[in-house]
Protein backbone atom coordinates (compact mmCIF):
# COMPACT_ATOMS: atom_id res chain seq x y z
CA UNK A 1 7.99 -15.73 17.12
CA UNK A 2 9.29 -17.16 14.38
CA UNK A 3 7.82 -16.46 10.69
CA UNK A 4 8.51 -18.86 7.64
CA UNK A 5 9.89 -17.75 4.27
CA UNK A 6 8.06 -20.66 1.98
CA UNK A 7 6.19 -17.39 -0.22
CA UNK A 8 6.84 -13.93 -0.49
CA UNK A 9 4.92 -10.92 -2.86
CA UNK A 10 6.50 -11.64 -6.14
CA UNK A 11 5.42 -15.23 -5.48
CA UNK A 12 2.10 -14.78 -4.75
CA UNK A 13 1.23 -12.28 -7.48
CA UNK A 14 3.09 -14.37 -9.99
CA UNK A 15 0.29 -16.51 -9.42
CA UNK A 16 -2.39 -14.05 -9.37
CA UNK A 17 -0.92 -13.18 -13.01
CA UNK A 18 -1.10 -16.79 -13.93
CA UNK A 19 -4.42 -17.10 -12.84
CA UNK A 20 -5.35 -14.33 -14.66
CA UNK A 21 -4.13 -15.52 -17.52
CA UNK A 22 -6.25 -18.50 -17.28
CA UNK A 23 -9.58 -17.23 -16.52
CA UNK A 24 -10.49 -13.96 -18.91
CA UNK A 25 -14.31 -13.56 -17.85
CA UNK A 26 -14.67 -10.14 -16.69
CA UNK A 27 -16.33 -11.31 -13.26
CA UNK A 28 -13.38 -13.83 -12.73
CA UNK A 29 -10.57 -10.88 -13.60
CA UNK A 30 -12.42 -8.59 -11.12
CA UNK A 31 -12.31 -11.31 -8.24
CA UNK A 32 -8.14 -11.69 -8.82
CA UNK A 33 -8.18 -8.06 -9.27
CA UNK A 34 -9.59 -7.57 -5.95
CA UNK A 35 -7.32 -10.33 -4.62
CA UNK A 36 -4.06 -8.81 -5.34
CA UNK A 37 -5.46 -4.98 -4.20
CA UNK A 38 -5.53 -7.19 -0.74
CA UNK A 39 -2.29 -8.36 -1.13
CA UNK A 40 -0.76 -5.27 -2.05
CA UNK A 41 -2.79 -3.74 1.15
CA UNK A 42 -0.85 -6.54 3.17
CA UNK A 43 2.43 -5.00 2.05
CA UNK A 44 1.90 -1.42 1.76
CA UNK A 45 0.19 -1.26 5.29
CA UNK A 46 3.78 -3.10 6.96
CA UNK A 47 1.14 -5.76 8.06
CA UNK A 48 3.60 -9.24 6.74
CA UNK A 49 4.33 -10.12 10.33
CA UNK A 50 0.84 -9.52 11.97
CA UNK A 51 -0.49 -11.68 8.82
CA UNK A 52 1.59 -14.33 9.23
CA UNK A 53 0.66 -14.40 12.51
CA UNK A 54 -3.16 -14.87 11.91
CA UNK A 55 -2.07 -17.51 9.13
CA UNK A 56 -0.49 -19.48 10.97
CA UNK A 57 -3.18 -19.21 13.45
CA UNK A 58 -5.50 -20.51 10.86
CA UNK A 59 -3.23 -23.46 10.24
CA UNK A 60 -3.21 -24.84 14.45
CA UNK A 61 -6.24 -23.56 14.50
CA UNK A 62 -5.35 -21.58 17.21
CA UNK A 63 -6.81 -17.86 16.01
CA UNK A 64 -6.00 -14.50 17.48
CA UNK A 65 -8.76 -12.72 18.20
CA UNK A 66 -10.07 -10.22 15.85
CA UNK A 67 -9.68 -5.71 16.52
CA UNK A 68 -12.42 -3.77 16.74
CA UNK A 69 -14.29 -3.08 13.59
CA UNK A 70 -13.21 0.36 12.59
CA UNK A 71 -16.57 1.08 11.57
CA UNK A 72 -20.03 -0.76 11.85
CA UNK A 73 -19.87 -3.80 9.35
CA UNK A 74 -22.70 -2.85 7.58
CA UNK A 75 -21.16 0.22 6.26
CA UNK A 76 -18.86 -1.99 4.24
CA UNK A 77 -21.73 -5.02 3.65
CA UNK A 78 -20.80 -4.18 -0.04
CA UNK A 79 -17.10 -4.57 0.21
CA UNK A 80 -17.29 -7.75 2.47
CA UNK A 81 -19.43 -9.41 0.00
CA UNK A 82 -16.49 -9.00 -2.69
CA UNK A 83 -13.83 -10.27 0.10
CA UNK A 84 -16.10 -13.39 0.46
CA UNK A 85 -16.35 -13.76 -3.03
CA UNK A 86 -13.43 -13.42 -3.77
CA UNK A 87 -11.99 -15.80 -0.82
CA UNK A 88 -14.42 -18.35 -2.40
CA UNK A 89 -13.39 -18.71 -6.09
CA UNK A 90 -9.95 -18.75 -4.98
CA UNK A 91 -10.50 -21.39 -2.73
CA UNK A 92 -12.35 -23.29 -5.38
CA UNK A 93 -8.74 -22.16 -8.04
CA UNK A 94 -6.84 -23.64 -4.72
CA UNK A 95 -8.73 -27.43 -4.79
CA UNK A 96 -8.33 -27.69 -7.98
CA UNK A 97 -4.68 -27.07 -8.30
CA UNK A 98 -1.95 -29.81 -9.55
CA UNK A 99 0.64 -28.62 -7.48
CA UNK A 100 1.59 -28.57 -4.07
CA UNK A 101 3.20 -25.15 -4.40
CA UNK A 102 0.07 -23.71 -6.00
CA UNK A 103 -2.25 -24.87 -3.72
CA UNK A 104 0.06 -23.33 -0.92
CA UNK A 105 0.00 -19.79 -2.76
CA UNK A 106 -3.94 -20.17 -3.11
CA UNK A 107 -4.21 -20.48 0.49
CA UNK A 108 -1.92 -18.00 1.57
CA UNK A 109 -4.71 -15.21 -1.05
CA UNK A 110 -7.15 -16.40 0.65
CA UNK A 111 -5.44 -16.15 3.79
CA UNK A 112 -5.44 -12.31 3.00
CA UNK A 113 -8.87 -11.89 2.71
CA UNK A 114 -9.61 -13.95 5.75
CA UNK A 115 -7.14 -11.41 7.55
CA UNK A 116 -8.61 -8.25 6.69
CA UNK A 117 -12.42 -9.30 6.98
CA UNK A 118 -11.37 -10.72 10.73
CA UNK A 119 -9.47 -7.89 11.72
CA UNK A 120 -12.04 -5.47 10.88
CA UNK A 121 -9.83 -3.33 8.40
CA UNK A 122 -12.40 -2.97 5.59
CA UNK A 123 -12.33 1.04 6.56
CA UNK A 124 -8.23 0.83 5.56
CA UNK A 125 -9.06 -1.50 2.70
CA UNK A 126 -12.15 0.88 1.40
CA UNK A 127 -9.31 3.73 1.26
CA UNK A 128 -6.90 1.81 -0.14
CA UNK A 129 -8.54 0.83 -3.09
CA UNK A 130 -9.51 4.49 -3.69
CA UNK A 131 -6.30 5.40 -3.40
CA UNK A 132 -5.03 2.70 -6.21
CA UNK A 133 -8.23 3.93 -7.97
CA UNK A 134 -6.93 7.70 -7.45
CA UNK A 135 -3.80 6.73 -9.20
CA UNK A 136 -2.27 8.31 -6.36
CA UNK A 137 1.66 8.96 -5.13
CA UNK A 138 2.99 6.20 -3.34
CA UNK A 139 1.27 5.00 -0.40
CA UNK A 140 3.06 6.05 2.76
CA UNK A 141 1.86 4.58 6.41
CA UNK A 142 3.00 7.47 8.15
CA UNK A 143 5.04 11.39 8.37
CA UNK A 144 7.84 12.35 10.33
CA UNK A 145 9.81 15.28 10.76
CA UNK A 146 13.20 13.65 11.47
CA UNK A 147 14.68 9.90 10.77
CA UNK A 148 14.88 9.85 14.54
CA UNK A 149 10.95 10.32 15.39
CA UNK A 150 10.66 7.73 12.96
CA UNK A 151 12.87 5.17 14.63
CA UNK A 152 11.27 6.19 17.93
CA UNK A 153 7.68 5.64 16.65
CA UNK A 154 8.64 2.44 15.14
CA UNK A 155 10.35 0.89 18.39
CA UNK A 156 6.99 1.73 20.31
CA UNK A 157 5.11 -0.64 17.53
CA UNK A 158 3.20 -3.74 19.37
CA UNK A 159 3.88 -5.42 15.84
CA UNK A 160 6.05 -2.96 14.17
CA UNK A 161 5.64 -2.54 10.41
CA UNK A 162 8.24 -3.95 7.64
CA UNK A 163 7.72 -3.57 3.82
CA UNK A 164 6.17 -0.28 4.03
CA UNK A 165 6.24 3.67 3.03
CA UNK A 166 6.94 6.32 5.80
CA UNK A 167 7.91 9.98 5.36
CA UNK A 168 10.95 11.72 6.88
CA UNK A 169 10.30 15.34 5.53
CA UNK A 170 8.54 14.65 3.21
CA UNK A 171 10.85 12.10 1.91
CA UNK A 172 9.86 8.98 1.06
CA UNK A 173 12.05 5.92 3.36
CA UNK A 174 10.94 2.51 2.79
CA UNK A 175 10.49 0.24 6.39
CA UNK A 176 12.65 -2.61 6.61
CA UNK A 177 12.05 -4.80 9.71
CA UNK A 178 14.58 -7.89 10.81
CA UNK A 179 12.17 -9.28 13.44
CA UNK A 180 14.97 -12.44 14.15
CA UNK A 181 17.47 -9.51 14.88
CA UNK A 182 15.19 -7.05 16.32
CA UNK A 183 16.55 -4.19 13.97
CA UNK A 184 15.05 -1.45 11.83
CA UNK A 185 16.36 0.18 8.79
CA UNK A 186 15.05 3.31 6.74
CA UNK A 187 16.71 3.47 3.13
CA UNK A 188 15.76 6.11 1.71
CA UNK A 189 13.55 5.52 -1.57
CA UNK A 190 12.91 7.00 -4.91
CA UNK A 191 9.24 5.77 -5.27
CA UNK A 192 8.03 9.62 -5.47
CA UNK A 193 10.47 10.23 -8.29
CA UNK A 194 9.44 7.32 -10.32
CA UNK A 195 5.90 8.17 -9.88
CA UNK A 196 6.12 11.64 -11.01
CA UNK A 197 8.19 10.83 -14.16
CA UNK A 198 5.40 8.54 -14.78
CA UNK A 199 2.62 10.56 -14.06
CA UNK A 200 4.47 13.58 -16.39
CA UNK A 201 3.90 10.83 -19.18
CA UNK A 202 0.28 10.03 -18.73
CA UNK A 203 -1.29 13.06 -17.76
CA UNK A 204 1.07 15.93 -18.12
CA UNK A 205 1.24 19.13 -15.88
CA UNK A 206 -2.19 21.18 -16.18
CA UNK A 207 -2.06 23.59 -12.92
CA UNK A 208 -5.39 23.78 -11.27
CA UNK A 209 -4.28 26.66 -9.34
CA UNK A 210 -0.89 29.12 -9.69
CA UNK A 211 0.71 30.78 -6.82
CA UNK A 212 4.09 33.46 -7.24
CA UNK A 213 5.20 31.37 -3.64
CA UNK A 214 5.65 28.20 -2.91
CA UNK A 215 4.27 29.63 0.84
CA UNK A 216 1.02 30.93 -0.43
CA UNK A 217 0.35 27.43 -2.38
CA UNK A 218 1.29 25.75 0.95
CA UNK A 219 -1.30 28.31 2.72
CA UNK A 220 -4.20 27.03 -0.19
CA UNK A 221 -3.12 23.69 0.37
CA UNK A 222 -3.81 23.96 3.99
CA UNK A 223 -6.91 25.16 3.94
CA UNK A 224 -8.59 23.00 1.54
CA UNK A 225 -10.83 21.42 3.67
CA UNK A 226 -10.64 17.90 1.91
CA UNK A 227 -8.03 18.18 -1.37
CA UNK A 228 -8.11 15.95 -4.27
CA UNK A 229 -5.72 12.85 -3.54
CA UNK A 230 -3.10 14.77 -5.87
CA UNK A 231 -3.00 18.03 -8.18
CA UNK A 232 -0.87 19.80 -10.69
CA UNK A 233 -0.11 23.11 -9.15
CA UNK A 234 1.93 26.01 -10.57
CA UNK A 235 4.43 28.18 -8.39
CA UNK A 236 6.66 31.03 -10.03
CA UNK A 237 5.88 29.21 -13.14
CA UNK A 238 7.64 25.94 -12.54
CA UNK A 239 5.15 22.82 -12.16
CA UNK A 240 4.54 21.63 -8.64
CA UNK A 241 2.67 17.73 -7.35
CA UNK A 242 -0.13 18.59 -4.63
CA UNK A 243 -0.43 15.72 -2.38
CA UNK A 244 -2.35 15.02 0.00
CA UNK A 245 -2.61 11.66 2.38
CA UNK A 246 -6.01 11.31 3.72
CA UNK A 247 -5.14 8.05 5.94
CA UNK A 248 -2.10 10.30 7.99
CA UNK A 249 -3.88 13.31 7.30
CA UNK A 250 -0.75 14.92 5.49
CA UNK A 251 0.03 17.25 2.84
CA UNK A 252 2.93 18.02 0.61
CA UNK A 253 4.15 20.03 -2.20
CA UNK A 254 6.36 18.28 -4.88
CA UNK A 255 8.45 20.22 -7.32
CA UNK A 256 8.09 18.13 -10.88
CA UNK A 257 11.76 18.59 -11.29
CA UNK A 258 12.60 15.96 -9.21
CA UNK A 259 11.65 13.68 -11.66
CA UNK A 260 14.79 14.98 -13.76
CA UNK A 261 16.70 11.80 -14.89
CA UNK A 262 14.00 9.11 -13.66
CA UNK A 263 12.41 9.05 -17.08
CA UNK A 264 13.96 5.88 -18.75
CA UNK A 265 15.28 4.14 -15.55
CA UNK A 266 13.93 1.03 -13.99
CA UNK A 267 13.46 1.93 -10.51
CA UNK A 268 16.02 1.28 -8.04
CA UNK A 269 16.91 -0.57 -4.94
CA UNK A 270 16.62 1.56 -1.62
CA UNK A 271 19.43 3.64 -0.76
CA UNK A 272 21.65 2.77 2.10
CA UNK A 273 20.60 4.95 5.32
């Protein structure tokens, strides 16, 4: 199948920011607000090819048909109210538009809320927003042991993922999929590093727990039967980011010195593999 390249993320949430420019009412900012969380979702869930599929099915009018609901629709009534909300004052923003290229961009947002509401992913969605709300490390889709699982898993995809965060122990790789070639690549990223010079800023190291190992903190980490999305941790003194990844079930210790040198840097393009 072939997938067109008329819009892409910055695109789209250029004109989220625009919008939100124009329309300052707190219930109008909490719509756009909820309308790029979806498009992020789109992204950080590797899900641009299987939404481009369903758009253009919207467009012939020719629709795939939707996954099972992950859970019963009426525990997320709440949540699909906001999606239809929200895919109705944008589609309101969208007639009223000058431009041909804005209208496009309009359509594609709403687009994204059509997707996840017919697919049934408002239990992904719910935990995605918590996890923006969390402030939490970088979203990852997945956890590997070696760059080779990885490829393995990702060759046995249906609709493989692109744009997204996996894990190669406990290394954060960013998914890049050619779908015209049929290729994968897995740069490796620095997202974690950013993130933790970052979070050192805004809410520096206060250890909720202190270990002389870094085996006995994995031990507590382990047995927490549900931990906080992240924690400062202390081991042999030094200050240590507890992770944990409720939607792969994975948890990680990270060593705040990795964030050595990422302090004043603008984040950078993926590493080669």
């Amino acid at each position: 199948m072939k997938y067109p390249s008329t819009y892409n993320l910055y695109d789209t949430q250029e004109e989220i920011g625009k919008q939100w420019s124009e329309h300052p009412s707190p219930e109008e900012r909490r719509l756009l607000g909820l309308a790029r969380d979806a498009l992020l979702f789109i992204y950080a869930t590797g899900q641009p090819y299987r939404f481009e599929e369903f758009r253009l099915g919207l467009e012939s009018g020719v629709l795939l048909p939707p996954g099972p609901l992950e859970q019963s629709q009426n525990d997320f009534a709440s949540l699909e109210e906001g999606l239809r909300s929200t895919r109705e004052f944008i589609s309101k923003l969208r007639d009223e538009a000058s431009s041909a290229r804005e209208k496009h961009l309009l359509q594609v947002i709403v687009g994204t809320l059509q997707f996840i509401s017919s697919t049934g992913q408002h239990g992904a969605f719910s935990a995605y927003l918590e996890h923006l709300e969390a402030d939490a490390p970088p979203y990852a889709i997945a956890s590997f042991d070696t760059k080779e699982a990885a490829e393995a898993w990702l060759k046995n995809q249906p609709i493989p993922p692109d744009s997204a965060d996996v894990l190669i122990a406990n290394t954060y790789h960013y998914v890049i999929h050619d779908e015209k070639a049929g290729v994968f690549r897995l740069p490796r990223i620095r997202a974690l590093e950013y993130h933790l010079a970052d979070l050192k800023q805004r809410k520096p190291p206060v250890a909720v727990a202190s270990f002389a190992t870094r085996e006995e903190a994995e031990a507590w980490l382990k047995a927490l039967p549900e931990p906080a999305r992240w924690a400062w941790v202390s081991i042999a003194g030094e200050p240590y980011l507890a992770v944990y990844h409720p939607n792969i079930q994975h948890r990680a210790l990270y060593p705040l010195s990795m964030s050595n040198g990422y302090e004043d840097e603008e984040e950078e393009e993926p590493d080669e593999p």
